[in-house]
ModelCIF file with pLDDT and N, C-alpha, C, O atoms, coordinates in Angstrom:
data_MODEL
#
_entry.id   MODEL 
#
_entity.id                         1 
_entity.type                       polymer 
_entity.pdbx_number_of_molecules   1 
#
_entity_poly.entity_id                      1 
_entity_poly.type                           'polypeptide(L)' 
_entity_poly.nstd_linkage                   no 
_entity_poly.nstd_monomer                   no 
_entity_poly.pdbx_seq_one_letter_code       
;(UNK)(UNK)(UNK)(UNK)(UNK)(UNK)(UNK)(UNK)(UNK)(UNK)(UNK)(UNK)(UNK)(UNK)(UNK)(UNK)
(UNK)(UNK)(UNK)(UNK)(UNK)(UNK)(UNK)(UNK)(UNK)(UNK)(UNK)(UNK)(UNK)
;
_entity_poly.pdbx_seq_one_letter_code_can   XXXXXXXXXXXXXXXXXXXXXXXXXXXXX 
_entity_poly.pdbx_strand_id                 A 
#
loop_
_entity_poly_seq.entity_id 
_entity_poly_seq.num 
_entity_poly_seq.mon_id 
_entity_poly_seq.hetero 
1 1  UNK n 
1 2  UNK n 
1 3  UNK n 
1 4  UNK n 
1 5  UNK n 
1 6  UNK n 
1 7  UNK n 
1 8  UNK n 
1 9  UNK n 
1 10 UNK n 
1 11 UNK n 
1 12 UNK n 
1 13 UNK n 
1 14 UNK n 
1 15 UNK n 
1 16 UNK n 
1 17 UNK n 
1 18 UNK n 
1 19 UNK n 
1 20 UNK n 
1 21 UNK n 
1 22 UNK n 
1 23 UNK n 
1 24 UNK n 
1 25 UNK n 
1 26 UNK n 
1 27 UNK n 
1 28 UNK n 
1 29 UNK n 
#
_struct_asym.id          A 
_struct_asym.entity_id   1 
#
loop_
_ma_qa_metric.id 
_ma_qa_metric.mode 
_ma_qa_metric.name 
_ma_qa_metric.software_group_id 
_ma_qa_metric.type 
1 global pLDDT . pLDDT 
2 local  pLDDT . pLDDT 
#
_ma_qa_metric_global.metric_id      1 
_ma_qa_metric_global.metric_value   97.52 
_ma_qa_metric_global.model_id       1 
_ma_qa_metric_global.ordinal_id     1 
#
loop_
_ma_qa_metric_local.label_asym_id 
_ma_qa_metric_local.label_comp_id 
_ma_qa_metric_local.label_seq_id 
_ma_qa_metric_local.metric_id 
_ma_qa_metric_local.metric_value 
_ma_qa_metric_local.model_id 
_ma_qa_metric_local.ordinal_id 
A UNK 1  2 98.00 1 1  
A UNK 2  2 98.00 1 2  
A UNK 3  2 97.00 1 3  
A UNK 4  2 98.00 1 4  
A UNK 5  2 98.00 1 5  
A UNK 6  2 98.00 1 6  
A UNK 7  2 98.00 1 7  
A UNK 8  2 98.00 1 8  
A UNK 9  2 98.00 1 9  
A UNK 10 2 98.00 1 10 
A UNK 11 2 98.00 1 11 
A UNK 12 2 98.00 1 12 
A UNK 13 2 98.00 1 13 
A UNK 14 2 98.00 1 14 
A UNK 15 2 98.00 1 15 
A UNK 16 2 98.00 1 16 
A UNK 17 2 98.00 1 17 
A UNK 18 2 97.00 1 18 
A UNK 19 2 97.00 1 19 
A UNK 20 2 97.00 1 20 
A UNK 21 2 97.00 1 21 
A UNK 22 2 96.00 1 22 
A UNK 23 2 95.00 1 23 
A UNK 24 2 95.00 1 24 
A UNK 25 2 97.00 1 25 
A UNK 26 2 98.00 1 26 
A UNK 27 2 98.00 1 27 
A UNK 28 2 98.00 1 28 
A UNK 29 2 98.00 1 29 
#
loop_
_atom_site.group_PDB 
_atom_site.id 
_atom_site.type_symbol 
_atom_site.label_atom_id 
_atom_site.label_alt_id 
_atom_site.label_comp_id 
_atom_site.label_asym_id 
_atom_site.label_entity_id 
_atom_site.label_seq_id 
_atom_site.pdbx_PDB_ins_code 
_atom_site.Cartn_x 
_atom_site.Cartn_y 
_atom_site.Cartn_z 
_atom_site.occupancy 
_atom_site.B_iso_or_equiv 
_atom_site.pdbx_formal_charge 
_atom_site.auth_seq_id 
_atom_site.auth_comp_id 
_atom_site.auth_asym_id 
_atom_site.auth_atom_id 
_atom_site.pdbx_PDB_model_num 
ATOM 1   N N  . UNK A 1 1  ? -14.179 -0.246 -9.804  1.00 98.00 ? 1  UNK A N  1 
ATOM 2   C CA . UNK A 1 1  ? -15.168 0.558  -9.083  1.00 98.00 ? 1  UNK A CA 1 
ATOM 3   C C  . UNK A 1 1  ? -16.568 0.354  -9.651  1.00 98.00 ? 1  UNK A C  1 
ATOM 4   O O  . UNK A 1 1  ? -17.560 0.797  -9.073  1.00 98.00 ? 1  UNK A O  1 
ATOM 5   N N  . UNK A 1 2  ? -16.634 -0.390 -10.903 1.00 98.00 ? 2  UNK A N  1 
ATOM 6   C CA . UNK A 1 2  ? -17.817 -0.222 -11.748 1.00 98.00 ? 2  UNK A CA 1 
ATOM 7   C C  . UNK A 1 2  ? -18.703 -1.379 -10.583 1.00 98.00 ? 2  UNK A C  1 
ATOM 8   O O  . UNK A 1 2  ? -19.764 -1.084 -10.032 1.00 98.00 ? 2  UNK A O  1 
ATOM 9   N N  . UNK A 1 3  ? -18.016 -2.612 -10.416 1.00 97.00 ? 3  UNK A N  1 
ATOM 10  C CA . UNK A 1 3  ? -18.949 -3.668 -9.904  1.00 97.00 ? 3  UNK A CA 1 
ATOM 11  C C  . UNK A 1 3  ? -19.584 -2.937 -8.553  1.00 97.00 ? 3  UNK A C  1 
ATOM 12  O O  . UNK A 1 3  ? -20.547 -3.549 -8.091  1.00 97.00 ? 3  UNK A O  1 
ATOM 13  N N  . UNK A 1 4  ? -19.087 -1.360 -7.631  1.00 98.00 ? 4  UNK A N  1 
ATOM 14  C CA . UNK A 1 4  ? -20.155 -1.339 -6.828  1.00 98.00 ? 4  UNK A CA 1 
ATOM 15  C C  . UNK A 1 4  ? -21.151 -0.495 -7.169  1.00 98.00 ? 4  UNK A C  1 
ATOM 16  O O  . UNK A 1 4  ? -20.966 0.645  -7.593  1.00 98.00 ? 4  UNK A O  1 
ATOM 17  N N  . UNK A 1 5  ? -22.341 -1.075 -6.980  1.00 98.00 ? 5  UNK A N  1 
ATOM 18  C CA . UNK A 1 5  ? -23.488 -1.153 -7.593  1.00 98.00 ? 5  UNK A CA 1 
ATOM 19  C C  . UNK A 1 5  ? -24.823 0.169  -6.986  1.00 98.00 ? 5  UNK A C  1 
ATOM 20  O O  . UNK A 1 5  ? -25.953 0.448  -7.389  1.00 98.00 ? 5  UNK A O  1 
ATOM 21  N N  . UNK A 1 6  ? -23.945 0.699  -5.857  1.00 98.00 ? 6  UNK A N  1 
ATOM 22  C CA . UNK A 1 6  ? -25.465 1.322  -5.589  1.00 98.00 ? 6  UNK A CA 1 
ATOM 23  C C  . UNK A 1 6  ? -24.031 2.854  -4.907  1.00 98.00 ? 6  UNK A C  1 
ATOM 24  O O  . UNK A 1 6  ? -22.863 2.619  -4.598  1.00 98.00 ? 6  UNK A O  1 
ATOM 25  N N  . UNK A 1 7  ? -24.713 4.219  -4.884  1.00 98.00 ? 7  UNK A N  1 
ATOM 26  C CA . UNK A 1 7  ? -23.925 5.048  -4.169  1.00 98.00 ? 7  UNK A CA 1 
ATOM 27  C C  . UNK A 1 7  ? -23.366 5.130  -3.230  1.00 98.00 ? 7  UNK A C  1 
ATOM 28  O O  . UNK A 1 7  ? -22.429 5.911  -3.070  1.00 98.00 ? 7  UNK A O  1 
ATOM 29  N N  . UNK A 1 8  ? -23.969 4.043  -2.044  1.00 98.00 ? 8  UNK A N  1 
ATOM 30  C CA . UNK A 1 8  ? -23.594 4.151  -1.431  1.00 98.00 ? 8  UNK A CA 1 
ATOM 31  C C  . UNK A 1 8  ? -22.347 3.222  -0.707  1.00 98.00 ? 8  UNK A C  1 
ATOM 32  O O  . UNK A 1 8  ? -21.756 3.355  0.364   1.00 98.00 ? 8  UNK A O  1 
ATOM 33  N N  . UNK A 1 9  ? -22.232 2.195  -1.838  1.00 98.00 ? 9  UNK A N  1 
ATOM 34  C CA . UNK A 1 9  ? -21.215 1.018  -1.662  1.00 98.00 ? 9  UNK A CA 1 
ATOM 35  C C  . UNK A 1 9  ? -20.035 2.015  -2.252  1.00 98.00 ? 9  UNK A C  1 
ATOM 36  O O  . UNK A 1 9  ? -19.040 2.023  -1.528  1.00 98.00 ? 9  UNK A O  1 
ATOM 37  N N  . UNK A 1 10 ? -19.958 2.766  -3.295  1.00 98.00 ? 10 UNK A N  1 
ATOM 38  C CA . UNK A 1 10 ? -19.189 3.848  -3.642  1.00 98.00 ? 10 UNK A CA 1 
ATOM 39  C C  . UNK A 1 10 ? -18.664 4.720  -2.652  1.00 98.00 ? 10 UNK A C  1 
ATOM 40  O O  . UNK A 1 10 ? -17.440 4.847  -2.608  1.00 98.00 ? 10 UNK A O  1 
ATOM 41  N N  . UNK A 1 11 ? -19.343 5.312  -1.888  1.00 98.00 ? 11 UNK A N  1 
ATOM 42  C CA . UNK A 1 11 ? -18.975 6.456  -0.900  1.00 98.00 ? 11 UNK A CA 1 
ATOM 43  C C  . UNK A 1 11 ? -18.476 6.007  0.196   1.00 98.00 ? 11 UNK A C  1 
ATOM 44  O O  . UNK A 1 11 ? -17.690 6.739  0.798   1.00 98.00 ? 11 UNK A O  1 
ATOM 45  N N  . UNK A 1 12 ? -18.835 4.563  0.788   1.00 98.00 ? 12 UNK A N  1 
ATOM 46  C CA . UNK A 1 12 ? -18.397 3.193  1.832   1.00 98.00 ? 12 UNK A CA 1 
ATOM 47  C C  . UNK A 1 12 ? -16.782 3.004  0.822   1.00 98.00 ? 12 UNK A C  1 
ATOM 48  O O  . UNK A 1 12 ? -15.777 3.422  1.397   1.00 98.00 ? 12 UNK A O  1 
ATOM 49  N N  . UNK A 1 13 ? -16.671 2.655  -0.002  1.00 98.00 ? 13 UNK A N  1 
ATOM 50  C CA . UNK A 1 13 ? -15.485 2.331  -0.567  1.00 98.00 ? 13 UNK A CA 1 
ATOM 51  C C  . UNK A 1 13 ? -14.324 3.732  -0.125  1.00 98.00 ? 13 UNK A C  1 
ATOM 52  O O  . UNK A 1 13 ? -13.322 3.763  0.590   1.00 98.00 ? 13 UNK A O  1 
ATOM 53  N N  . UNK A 1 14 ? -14.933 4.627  -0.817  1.00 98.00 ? 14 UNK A N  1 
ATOM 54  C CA . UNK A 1 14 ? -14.335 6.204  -0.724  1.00 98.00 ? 14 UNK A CA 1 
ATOM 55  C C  . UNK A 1 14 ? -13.763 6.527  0.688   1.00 98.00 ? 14 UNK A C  1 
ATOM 56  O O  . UNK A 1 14 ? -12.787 7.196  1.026   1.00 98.00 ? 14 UNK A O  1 
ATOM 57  N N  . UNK A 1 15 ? -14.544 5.943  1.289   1.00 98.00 ? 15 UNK A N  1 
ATOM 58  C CA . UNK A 1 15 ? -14.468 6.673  3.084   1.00 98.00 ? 15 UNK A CA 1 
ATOM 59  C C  . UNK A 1 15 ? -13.346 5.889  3.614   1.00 98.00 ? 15 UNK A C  1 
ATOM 60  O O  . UNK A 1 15 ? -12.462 6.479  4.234   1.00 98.00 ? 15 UNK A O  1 
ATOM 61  N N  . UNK A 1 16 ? -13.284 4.466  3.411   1.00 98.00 ? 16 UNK A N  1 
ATOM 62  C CA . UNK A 1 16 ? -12.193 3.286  3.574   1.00 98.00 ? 16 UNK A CA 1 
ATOM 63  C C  . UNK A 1 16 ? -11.141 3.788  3.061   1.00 98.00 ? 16 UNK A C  1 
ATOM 64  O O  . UNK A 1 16 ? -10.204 3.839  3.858   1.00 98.00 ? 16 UNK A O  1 
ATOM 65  N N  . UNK A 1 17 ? -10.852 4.324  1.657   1.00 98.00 ? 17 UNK A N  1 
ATOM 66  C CA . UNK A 1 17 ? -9.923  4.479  0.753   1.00 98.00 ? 17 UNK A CA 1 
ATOM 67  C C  . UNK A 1 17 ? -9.328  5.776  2.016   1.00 98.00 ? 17 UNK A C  1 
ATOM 68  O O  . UNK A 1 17 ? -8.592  5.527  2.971   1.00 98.00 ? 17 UNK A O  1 
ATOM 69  N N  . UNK A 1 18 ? -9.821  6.939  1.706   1.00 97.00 ? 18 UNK A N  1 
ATOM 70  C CA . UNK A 1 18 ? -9.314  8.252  2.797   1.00 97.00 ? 18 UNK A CA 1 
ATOM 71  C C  . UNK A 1 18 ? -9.074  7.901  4.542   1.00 97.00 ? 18 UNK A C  1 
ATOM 72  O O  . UNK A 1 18 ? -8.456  8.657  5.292   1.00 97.00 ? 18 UNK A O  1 
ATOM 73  N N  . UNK A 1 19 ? -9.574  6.872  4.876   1.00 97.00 ? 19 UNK A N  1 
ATOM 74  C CA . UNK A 1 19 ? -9.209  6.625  6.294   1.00 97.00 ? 19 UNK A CA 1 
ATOM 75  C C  . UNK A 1 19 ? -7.887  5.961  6.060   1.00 97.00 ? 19 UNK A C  1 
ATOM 76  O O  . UNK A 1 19 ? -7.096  6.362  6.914   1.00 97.00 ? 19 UNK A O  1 
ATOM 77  N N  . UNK A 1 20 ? -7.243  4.957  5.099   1.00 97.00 ? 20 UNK A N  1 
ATOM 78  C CA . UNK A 1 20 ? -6.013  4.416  4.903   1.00 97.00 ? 20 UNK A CA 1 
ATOM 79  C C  . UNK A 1 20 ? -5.136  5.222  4.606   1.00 97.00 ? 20 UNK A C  1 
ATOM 80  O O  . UNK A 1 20 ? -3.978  4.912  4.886   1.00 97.00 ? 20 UNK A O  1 
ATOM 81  N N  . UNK A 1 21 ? -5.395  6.475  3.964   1.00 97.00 ? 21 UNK A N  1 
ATOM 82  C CA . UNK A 1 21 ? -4.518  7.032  3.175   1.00 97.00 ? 21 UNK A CA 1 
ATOM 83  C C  . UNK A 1 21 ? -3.890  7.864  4.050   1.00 97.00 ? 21 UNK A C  1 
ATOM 84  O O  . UNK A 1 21 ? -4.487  8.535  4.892   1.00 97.00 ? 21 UNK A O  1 
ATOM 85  N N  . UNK A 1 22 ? -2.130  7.842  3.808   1.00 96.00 ? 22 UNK A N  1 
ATOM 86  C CA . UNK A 1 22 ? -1.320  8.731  4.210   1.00 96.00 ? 22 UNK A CA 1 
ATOM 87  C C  . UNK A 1 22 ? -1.487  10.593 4.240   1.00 96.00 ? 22 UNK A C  1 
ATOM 88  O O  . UNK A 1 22 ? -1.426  11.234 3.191   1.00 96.00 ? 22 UNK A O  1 
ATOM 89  N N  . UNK A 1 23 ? -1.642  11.081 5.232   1.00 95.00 ? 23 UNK A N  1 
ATOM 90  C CA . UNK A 1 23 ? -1.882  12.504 5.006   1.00 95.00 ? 23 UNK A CA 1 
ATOM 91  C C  . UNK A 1 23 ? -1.498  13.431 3.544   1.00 95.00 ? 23 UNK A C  1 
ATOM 92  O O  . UNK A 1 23 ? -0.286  13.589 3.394   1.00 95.00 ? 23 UNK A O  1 
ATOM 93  N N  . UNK A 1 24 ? -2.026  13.800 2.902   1.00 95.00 ? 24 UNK A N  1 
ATOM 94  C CA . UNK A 1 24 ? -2.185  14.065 1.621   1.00 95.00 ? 24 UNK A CA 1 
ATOM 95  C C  . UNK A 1 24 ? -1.740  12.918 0.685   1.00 95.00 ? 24 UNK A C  1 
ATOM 96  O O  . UNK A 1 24 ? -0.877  13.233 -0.134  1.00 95.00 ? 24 UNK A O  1 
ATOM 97  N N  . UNK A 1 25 ? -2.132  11.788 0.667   1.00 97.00 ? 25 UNK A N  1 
ATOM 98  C CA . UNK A 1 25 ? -1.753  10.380 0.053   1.00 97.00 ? 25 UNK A CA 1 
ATOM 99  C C  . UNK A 1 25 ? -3.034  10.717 -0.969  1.00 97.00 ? 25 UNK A C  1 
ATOM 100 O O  . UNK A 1 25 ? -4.047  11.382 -0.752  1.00 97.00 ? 25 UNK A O  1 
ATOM 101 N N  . UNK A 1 26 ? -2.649  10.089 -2.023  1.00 98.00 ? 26 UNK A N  1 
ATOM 102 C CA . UNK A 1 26 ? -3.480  10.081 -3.473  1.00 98.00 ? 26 UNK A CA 1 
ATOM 103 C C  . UNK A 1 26 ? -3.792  8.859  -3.785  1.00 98.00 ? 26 UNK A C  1 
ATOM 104 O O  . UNK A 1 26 ? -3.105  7.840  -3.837  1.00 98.00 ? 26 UNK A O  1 
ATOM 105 N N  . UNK A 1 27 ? -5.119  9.094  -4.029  1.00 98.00 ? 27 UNK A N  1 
ATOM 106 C CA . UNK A 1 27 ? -6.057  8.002  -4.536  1.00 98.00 ? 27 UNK A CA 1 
ATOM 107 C C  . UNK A 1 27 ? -6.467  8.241  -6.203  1.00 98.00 ? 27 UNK A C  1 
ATOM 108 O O  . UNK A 1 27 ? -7.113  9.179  -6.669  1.00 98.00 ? 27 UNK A O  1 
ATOM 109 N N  . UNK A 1 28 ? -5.994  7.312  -6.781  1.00 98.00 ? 28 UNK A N  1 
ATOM 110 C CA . UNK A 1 28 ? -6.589  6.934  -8.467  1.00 98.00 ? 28 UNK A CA 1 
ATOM 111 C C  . UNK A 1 28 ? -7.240  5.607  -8.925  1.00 98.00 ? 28 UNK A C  1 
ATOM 112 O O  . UNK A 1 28 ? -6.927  4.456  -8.623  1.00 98.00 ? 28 UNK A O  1 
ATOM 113 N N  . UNK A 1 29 ? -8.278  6.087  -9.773  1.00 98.00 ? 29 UNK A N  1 
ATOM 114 C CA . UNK A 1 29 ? -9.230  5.388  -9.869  1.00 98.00 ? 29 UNK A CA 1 
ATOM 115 C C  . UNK A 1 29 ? -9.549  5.819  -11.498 1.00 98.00 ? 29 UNK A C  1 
ATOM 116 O O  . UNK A 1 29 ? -10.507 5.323  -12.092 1.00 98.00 ? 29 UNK A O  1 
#
């Protein structure tokens, strides 16, 4: 997670991560 570089490549990552994820599916990082 470190290489994305600005907040908002972070929160773009985040939003991807929760649209894949199984209804209460867990994300670790």
């Amino acid at each position: 997670v470190n290489y994305l570089l600005e907040d908002e490549d972070v929160i773009q990552c985040f939003r991807q991560v929760n649209m894949f994820l199984f209804p209460r599916g867990l994300f670790l990082f």
